[in-house]
N, C-alpha and C. Protein backbone atom coordinates (compact mmCIF):
# COMPACT_ATOMS: atom_id res chain seq x y z
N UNK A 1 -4.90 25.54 0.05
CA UNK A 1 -5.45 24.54 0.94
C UNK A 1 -4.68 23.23 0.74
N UNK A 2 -4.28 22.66 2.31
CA UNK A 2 -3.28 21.17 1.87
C UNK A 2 -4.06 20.03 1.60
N UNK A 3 -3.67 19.44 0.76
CA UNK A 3 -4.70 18.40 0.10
C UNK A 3 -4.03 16.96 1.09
N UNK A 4 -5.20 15.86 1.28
CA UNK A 4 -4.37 14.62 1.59
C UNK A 4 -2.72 14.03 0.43
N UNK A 5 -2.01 13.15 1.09
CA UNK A 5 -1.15 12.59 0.30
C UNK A 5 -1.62 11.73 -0.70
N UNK A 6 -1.62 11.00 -1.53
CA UNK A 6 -1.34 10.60 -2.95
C UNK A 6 -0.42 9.42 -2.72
N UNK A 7 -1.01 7.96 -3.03
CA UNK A 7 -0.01 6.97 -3.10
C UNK A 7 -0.51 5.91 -4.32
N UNK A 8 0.49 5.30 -4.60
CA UNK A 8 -0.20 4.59 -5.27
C UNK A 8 -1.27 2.93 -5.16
N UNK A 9 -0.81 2.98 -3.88
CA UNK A 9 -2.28 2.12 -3.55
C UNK A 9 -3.05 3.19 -1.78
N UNK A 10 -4.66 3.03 -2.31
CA UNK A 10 -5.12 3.48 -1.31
C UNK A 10 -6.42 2.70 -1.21
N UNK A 11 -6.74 2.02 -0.33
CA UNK A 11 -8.20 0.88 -0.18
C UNK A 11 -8.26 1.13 1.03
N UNK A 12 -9.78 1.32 1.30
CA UNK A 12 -10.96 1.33 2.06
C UNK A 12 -11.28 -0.62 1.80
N UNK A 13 -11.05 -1.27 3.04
CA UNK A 13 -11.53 -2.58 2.96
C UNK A 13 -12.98 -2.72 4.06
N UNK A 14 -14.10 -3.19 3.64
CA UNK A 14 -14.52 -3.09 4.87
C UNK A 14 -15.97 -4.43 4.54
N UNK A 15 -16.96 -4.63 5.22
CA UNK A 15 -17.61 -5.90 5.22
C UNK A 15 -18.97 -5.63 4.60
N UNK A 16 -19.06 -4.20 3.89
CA UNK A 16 -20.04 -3.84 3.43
C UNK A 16 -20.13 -3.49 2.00
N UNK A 17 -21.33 -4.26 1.47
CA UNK A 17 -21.99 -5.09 0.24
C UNK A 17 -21.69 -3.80 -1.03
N UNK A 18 -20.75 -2.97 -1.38
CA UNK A 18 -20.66 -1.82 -2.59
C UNK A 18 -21.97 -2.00 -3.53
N UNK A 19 -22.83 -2.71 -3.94
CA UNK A 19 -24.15 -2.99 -4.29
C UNK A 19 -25.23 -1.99 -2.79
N UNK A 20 -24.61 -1.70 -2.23
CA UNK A 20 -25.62 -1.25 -1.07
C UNK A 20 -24.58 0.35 -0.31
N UNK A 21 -24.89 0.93 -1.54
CA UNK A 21 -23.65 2.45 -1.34
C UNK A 21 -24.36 3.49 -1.89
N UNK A 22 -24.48 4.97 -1.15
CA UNK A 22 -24.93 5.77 -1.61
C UNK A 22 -23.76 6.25 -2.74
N UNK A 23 -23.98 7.54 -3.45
CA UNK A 23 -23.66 7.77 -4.51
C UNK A 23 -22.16 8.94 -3.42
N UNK A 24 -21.75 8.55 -2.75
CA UNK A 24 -20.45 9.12 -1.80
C UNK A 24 -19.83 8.30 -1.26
N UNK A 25 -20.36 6.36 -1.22
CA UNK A 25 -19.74 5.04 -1.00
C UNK A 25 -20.22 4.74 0.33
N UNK A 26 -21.00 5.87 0.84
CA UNK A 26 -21.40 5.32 2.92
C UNK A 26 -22.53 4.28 2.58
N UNK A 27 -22.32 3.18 3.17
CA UNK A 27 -23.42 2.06 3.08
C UNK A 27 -24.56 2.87 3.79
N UNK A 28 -25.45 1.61 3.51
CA UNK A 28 -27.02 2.62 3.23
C UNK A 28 -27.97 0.90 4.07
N UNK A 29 -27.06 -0.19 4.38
CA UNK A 29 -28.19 -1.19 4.58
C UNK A 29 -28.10 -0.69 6.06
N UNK A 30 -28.72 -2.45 6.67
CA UNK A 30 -28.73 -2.35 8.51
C UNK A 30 -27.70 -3.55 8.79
N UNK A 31 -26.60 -2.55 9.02
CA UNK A 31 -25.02 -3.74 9.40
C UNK A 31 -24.99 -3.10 10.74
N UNK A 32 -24.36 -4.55 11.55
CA UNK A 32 -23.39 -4.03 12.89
C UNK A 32 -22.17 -3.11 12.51
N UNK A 33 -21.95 -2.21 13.49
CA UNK A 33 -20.46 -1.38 13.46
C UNK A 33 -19.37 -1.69 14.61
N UNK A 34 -19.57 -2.04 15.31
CA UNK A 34 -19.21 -2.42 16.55
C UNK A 34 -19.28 -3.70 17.55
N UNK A 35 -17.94 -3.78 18.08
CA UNK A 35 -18.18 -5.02 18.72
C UNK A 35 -19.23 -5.11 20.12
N UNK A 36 -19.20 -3.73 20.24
CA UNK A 36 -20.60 -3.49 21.10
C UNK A 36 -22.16 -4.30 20.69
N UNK A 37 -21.79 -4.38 19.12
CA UNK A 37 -23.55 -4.69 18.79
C UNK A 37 -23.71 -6.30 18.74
N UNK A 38 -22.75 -6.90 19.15
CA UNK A 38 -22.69 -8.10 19.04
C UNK A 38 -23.89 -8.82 20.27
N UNK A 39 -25.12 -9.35 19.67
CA UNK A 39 -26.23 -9.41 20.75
C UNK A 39 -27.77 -8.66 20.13
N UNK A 40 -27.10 -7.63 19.05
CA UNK A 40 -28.57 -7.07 18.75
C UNK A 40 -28.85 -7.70 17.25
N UNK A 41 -29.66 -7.50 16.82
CA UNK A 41 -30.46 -7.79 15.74
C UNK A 41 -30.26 -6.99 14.46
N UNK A 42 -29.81 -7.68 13.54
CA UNK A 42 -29.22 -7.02 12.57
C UNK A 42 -30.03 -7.52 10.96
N UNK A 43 -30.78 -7.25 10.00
CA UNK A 43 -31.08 -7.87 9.31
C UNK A 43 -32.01 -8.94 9.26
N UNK A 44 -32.96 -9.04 10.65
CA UNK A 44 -33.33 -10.06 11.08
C UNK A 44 -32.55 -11.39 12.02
N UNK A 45 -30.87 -10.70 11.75
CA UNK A 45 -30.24 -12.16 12.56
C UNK A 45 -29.55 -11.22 13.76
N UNK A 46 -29.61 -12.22 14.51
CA UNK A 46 -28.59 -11.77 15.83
C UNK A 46 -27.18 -11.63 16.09
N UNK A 47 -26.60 -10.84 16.07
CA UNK A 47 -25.31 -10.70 15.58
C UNK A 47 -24.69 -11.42 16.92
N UNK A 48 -23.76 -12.79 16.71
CA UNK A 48 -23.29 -13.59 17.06
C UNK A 48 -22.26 -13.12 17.77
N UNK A 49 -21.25 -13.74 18.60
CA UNK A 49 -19.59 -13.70 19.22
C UNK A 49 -19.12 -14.19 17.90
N UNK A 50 -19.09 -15.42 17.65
CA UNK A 50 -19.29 -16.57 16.51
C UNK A 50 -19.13 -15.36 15.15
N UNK A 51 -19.45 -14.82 15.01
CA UNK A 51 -19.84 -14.33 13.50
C UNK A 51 -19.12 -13.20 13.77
N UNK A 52 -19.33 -12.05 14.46
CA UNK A 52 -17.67 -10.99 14.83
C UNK A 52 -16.82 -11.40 14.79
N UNK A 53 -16.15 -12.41 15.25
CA UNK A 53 -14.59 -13.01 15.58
C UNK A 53 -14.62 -13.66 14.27
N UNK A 54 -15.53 -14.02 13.51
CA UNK A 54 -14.96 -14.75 12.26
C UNK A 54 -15.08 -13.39 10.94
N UNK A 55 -15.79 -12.40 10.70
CA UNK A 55 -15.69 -11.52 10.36
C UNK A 55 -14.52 -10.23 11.16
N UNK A 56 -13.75 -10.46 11.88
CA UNK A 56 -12.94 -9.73 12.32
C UNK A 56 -11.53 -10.26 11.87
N UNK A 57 -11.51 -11.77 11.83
CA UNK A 57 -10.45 -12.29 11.43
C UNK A 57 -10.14 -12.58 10.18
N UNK A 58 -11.21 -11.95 9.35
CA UNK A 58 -11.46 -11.69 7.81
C UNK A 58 -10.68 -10.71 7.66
N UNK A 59 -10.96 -9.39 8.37
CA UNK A 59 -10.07 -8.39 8.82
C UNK A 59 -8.79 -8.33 8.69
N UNK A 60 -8.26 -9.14 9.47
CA UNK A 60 -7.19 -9.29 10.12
C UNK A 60 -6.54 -9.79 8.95
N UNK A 61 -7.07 -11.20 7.96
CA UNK A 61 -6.18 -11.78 7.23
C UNK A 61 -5.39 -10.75 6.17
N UNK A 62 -6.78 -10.06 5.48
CA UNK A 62 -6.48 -8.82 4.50
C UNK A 62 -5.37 -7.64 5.17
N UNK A 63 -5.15 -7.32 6.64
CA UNK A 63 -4.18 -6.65 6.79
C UNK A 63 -3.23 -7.35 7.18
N UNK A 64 -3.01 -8.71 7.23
CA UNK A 64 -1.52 -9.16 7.29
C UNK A 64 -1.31 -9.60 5.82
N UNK A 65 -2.04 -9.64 4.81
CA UNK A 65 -2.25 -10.03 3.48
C UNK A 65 -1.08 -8.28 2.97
N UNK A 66 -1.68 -7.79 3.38
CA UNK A 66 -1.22 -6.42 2.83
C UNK A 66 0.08 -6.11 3.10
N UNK A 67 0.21 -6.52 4.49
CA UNK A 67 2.14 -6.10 5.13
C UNK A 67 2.97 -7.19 4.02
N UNK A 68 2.22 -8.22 4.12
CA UNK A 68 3.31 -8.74 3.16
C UNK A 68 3.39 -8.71 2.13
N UNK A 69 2.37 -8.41 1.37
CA UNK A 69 2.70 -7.62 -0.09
C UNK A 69 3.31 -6.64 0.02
N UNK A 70 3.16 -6.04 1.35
CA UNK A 70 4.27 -4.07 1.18
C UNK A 70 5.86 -4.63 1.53
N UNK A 71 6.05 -5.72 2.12
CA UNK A 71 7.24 -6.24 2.32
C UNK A 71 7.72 -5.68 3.89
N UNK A 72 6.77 -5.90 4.59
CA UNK A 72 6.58 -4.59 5.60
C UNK A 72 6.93 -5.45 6.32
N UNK A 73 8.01 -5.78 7.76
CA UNK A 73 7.93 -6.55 8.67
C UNK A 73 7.59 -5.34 9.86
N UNK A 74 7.79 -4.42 9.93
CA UNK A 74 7.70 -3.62 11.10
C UNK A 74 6.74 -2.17 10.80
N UNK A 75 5.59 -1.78 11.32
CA UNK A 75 5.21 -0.14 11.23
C UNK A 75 5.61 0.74 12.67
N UNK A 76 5.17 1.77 12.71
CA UNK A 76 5.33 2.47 13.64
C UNK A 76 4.26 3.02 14.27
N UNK A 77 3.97 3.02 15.24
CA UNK A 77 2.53 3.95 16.01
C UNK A 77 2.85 5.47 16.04
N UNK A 78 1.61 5.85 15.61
CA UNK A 78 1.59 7.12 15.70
C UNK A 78 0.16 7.88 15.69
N UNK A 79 0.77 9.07 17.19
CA UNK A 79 -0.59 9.48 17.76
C UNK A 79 -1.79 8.37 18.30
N UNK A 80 -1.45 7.72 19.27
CA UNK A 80 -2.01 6.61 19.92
C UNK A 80 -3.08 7.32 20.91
N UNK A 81 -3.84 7.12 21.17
CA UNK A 81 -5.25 7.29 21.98
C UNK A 81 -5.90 5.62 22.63
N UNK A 82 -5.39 5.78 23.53
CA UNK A 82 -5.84 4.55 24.21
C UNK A 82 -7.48 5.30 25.01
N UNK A 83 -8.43 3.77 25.17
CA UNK A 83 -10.02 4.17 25.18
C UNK A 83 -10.06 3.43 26.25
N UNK A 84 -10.10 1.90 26.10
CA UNK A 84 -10.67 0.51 27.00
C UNK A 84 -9.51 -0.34 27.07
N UNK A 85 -8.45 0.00 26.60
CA UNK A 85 -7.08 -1.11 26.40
C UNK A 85 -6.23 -0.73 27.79
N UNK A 86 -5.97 -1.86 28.24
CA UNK A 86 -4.94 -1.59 29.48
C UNK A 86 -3.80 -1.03 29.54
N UNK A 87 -3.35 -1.37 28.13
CA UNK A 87 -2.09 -0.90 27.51
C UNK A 87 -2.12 -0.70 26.69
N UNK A 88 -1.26 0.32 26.21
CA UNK A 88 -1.28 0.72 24.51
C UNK A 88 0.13 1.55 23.95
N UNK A 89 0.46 0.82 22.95
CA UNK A 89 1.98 1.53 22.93
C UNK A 89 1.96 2.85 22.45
N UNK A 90 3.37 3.57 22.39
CA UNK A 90 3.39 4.50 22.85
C UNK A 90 4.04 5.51 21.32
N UNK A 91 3.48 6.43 21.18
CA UNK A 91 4.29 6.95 19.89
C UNK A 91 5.57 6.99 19.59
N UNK A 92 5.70 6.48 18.27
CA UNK A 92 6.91 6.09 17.47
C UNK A 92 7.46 4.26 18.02
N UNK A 93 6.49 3.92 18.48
CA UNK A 93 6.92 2.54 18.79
C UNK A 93 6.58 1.39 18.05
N UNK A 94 8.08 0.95 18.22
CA UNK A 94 8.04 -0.47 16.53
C UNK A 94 7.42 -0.86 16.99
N UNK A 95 6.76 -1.74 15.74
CA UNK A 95 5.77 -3.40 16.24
C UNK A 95 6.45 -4.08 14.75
N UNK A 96 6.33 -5.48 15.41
CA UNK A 96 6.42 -7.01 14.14
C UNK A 96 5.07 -6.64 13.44
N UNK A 97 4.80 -6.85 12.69
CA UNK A 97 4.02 -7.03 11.21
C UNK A 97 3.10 -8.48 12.49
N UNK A 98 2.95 -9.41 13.42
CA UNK A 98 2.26 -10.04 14.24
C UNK A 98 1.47 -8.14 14.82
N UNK A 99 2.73 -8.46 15.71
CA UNK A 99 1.81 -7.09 16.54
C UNK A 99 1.21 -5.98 15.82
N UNK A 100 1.23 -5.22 14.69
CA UNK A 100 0.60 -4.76 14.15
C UNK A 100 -1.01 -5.42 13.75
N UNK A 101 -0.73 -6.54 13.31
CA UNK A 101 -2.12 -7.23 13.18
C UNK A 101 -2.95 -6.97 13.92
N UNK A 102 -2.29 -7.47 15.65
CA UNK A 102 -2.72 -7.62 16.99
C UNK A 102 -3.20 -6.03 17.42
N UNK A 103 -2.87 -5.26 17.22
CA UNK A 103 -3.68 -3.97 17.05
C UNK A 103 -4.14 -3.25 16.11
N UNK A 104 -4.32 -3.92 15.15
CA UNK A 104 -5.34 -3.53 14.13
C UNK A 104 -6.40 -4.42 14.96
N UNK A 105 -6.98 -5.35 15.46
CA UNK A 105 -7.50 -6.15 16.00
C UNK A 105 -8.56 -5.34 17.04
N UNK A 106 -7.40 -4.95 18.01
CA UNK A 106 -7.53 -3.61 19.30
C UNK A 106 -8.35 -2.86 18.94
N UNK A 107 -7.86 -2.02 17.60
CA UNK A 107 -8.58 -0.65 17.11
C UNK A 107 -9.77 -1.05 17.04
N UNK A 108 -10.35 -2.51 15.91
CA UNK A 108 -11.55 -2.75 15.69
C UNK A 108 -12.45 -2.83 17.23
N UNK A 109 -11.78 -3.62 17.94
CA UNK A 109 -12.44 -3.61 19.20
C UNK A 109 -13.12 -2.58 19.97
N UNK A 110 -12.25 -1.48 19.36
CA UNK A 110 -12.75 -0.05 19.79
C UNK A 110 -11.72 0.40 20.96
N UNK A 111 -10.70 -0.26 21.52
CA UNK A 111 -10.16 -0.18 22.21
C UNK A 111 -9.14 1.08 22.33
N UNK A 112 -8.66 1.47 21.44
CA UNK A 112 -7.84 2.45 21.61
C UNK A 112 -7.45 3.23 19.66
N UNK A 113 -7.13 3.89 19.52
CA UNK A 113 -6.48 4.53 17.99
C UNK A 113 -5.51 4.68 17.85
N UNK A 114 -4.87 4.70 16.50
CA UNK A 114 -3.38 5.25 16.04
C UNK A 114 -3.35 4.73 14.93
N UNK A 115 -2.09 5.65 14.33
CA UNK A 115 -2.01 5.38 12.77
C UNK A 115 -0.96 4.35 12.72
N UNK A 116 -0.85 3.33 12.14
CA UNK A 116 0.44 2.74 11.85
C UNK A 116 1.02 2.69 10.27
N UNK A 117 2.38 3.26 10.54
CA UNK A 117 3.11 3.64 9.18
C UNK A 117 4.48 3.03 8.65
N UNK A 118 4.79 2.75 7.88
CA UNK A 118 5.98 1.87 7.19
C UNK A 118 6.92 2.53 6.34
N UNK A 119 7.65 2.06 5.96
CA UNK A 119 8.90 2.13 4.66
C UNK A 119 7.55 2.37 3.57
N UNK A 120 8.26 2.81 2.40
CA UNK A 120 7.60 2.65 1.16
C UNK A 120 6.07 3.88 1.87
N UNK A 121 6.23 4.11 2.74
CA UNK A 121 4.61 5.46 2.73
C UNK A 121 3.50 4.57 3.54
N UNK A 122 4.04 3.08 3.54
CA UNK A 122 2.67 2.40 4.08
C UNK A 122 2.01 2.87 5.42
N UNK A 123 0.47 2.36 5.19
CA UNK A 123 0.05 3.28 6.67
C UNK A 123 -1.00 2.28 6.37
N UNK A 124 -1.79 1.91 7.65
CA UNK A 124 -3.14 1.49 8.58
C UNK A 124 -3.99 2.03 8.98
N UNK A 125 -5.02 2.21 8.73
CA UNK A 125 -5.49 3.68 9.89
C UNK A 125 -7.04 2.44 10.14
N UNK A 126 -7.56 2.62 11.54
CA UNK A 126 -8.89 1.98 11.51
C UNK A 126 -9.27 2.79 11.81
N UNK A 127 -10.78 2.88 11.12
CA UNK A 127 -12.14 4.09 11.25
C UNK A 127 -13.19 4.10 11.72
N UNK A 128 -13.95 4.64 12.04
CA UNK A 128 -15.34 4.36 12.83
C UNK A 128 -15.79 3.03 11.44
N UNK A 129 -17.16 2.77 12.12
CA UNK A 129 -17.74 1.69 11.99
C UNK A 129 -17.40 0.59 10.67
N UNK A 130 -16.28 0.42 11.63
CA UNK A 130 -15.28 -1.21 10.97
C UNK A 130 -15.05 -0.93 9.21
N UNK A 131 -13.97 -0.07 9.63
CA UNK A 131 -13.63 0.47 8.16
C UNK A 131 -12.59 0.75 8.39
N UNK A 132 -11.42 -0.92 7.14
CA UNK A 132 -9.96 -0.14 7.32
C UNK A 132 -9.58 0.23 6.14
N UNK A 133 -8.27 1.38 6.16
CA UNK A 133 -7.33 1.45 5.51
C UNK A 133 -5.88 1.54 5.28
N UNK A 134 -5.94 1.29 4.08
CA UNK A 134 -4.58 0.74 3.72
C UNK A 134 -4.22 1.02 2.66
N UNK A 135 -3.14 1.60 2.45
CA UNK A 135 -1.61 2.64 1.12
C UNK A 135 -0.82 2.48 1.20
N UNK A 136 -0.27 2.84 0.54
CA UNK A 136 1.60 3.36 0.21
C UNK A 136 1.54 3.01 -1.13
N UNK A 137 3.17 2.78 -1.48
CA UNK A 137 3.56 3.04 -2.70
C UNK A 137 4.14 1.30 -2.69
N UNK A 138 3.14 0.62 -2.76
CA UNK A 138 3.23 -0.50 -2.88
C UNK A 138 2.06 -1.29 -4.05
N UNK A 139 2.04 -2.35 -4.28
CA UNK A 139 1.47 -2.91 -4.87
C UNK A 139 -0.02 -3.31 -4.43
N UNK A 140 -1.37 -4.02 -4.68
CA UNK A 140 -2.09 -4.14 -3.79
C UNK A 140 -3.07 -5.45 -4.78
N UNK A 141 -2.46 -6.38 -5.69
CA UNK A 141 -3.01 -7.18 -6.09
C UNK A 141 -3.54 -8.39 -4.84
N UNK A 142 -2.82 -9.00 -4.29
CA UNK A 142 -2.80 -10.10 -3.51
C UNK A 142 -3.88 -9.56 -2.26
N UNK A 143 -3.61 -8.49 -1.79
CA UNK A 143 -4.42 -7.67 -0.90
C UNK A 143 -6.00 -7.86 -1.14
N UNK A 144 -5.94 -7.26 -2.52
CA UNK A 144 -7.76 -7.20 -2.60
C UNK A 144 -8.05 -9.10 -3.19
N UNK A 145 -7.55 -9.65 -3.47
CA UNK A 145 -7.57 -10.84 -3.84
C UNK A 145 -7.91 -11.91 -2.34
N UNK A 146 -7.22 -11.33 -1.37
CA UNK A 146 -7.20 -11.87 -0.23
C UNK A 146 -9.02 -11.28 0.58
N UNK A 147 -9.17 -10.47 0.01
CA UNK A 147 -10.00 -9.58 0.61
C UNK A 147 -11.46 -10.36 -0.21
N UNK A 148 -11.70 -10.39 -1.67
CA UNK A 148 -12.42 -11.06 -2.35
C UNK A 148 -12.96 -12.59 -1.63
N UNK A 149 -11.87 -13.16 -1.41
CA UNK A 149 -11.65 -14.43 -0.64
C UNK A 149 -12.46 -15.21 0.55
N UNK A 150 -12.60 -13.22 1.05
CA UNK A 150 -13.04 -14.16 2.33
C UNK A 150 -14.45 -13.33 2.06
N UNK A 151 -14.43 -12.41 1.53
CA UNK A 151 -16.32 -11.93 1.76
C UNK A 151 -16.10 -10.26 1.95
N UNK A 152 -14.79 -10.05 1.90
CA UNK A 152 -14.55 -8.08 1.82
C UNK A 152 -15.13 -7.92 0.61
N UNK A 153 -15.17 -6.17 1.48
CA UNK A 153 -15.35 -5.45 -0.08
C UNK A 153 -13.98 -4.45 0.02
N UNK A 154 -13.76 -3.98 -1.33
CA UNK A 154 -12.44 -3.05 -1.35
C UNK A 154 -13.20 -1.97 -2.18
N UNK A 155 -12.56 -0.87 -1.78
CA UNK A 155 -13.08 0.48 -2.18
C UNK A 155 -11.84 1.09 -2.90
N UNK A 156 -10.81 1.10 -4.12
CA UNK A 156 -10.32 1.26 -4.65
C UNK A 156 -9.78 2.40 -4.76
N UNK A 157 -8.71 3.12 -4.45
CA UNK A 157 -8.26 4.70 -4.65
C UNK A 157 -9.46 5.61 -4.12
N UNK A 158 -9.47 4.69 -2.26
CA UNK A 158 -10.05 5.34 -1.45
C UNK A 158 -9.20 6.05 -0.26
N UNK A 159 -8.85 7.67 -0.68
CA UNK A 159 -8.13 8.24 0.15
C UNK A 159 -8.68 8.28 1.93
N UNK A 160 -7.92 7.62 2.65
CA UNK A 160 -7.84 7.48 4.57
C UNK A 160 -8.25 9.05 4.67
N UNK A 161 -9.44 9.20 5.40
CA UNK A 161 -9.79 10.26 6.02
C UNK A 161 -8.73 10.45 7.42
N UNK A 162 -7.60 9.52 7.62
CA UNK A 162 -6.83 9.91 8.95
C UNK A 162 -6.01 10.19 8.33
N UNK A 163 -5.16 10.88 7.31
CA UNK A 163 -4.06 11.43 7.41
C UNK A 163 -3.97 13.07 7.86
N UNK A 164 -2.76 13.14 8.62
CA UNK A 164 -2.49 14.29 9.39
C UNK A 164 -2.33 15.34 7.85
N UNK A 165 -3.43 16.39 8.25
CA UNK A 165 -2.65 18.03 7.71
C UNK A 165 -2.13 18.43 8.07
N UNK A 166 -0.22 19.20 7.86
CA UNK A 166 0.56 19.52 8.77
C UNK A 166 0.19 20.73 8.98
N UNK A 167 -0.81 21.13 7.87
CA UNK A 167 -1.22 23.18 8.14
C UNK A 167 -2.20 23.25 8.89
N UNK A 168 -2.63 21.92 9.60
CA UNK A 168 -3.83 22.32 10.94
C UNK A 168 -3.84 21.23 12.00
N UNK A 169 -2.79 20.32 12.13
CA UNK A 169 -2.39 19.15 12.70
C UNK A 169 -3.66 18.32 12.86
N UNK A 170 -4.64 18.66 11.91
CA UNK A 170 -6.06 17.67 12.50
C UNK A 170 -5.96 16.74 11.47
N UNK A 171 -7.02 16.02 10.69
CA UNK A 171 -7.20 14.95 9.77
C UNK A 171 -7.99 15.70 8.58
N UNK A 172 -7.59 15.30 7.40
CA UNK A 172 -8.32 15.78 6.23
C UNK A 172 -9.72 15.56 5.90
């Protein structure tokens, strides 16, 4: 049986409290997942525009935090699934370490999927309910430091449920 890949950094970053994790790491409180829920009631508070876009750009900092610790100026798309996006690039297509951000952004939105991958093994993958990740054979101090910073949590030598098995072309 093919096992996922093995790198030496692998983090699960995401906005939920590891004090509030079943004994398999799936949070267990009442969080928004979606930019859909922005409007309902969460915890007693109303989940804001205001409070997504500033928790999304929390997001965002930790994965441009990360390209540049991987030394990454460019990834690659791969296996793209466009949903609600007008456009969406197209497999094997470069992006700047900007535009990568800019659709890590997309993905959260719900807008469309794909993996984005680098030099050194690096890869992106966004997951159902606002859960990213991020590997390779890079370093990942500044990353979770960046992540601490703003109010993430990091899930530590947490293997991406999106990497491709080549012995069944699906996800592990």
């Amino acid at each position: 049986m093919s096992q996922p890949p093995r790198f030496q950094t692998e983090l699960r970053v995401s906005k939920y409290d590891l004090a509030l994790r079943d004994e398999r790491g799936a949070f267990t409180g009442d969080a928004w997942t979606s930019v859909s829920d922005v409007g309902d009631i969460f915890g007693g508070e109303v989940l804001t525009l205001h409070r997504y876009l500033e928790v999304e750009s929390h997001h965002l900092q930790v994965v441009a935090t990360f390209l540049a610790e991987a030394e990454t100026d460019h990834t690659m798309v791969r296996d793209p699934e466009r949903y609600e996006a007008r456009c969406w690039p197209v497999d094997g297509k470069r992006l700047t370490r900007l535009e990568s951000v800019d659709l890590v952004r997309e993905m959260l939105r719900e807008r469309g999927f794909c993996r984005l991958e680098a030099h050194r093994d690096v890869y992106i993958h966004v997951g159902h309910d606002y859960y990213v990740y991020m590997g390779g054979n890079v370093p990942s101090e500044q990353t979770r430091l960046a992540a601490a910073q703003v109010g993430l949590f990091v899930d530590p030598q947490f293997v991406s449920p999106y990497h491709l098995n080549p012995s069944t072309g699906g996800y592990f």
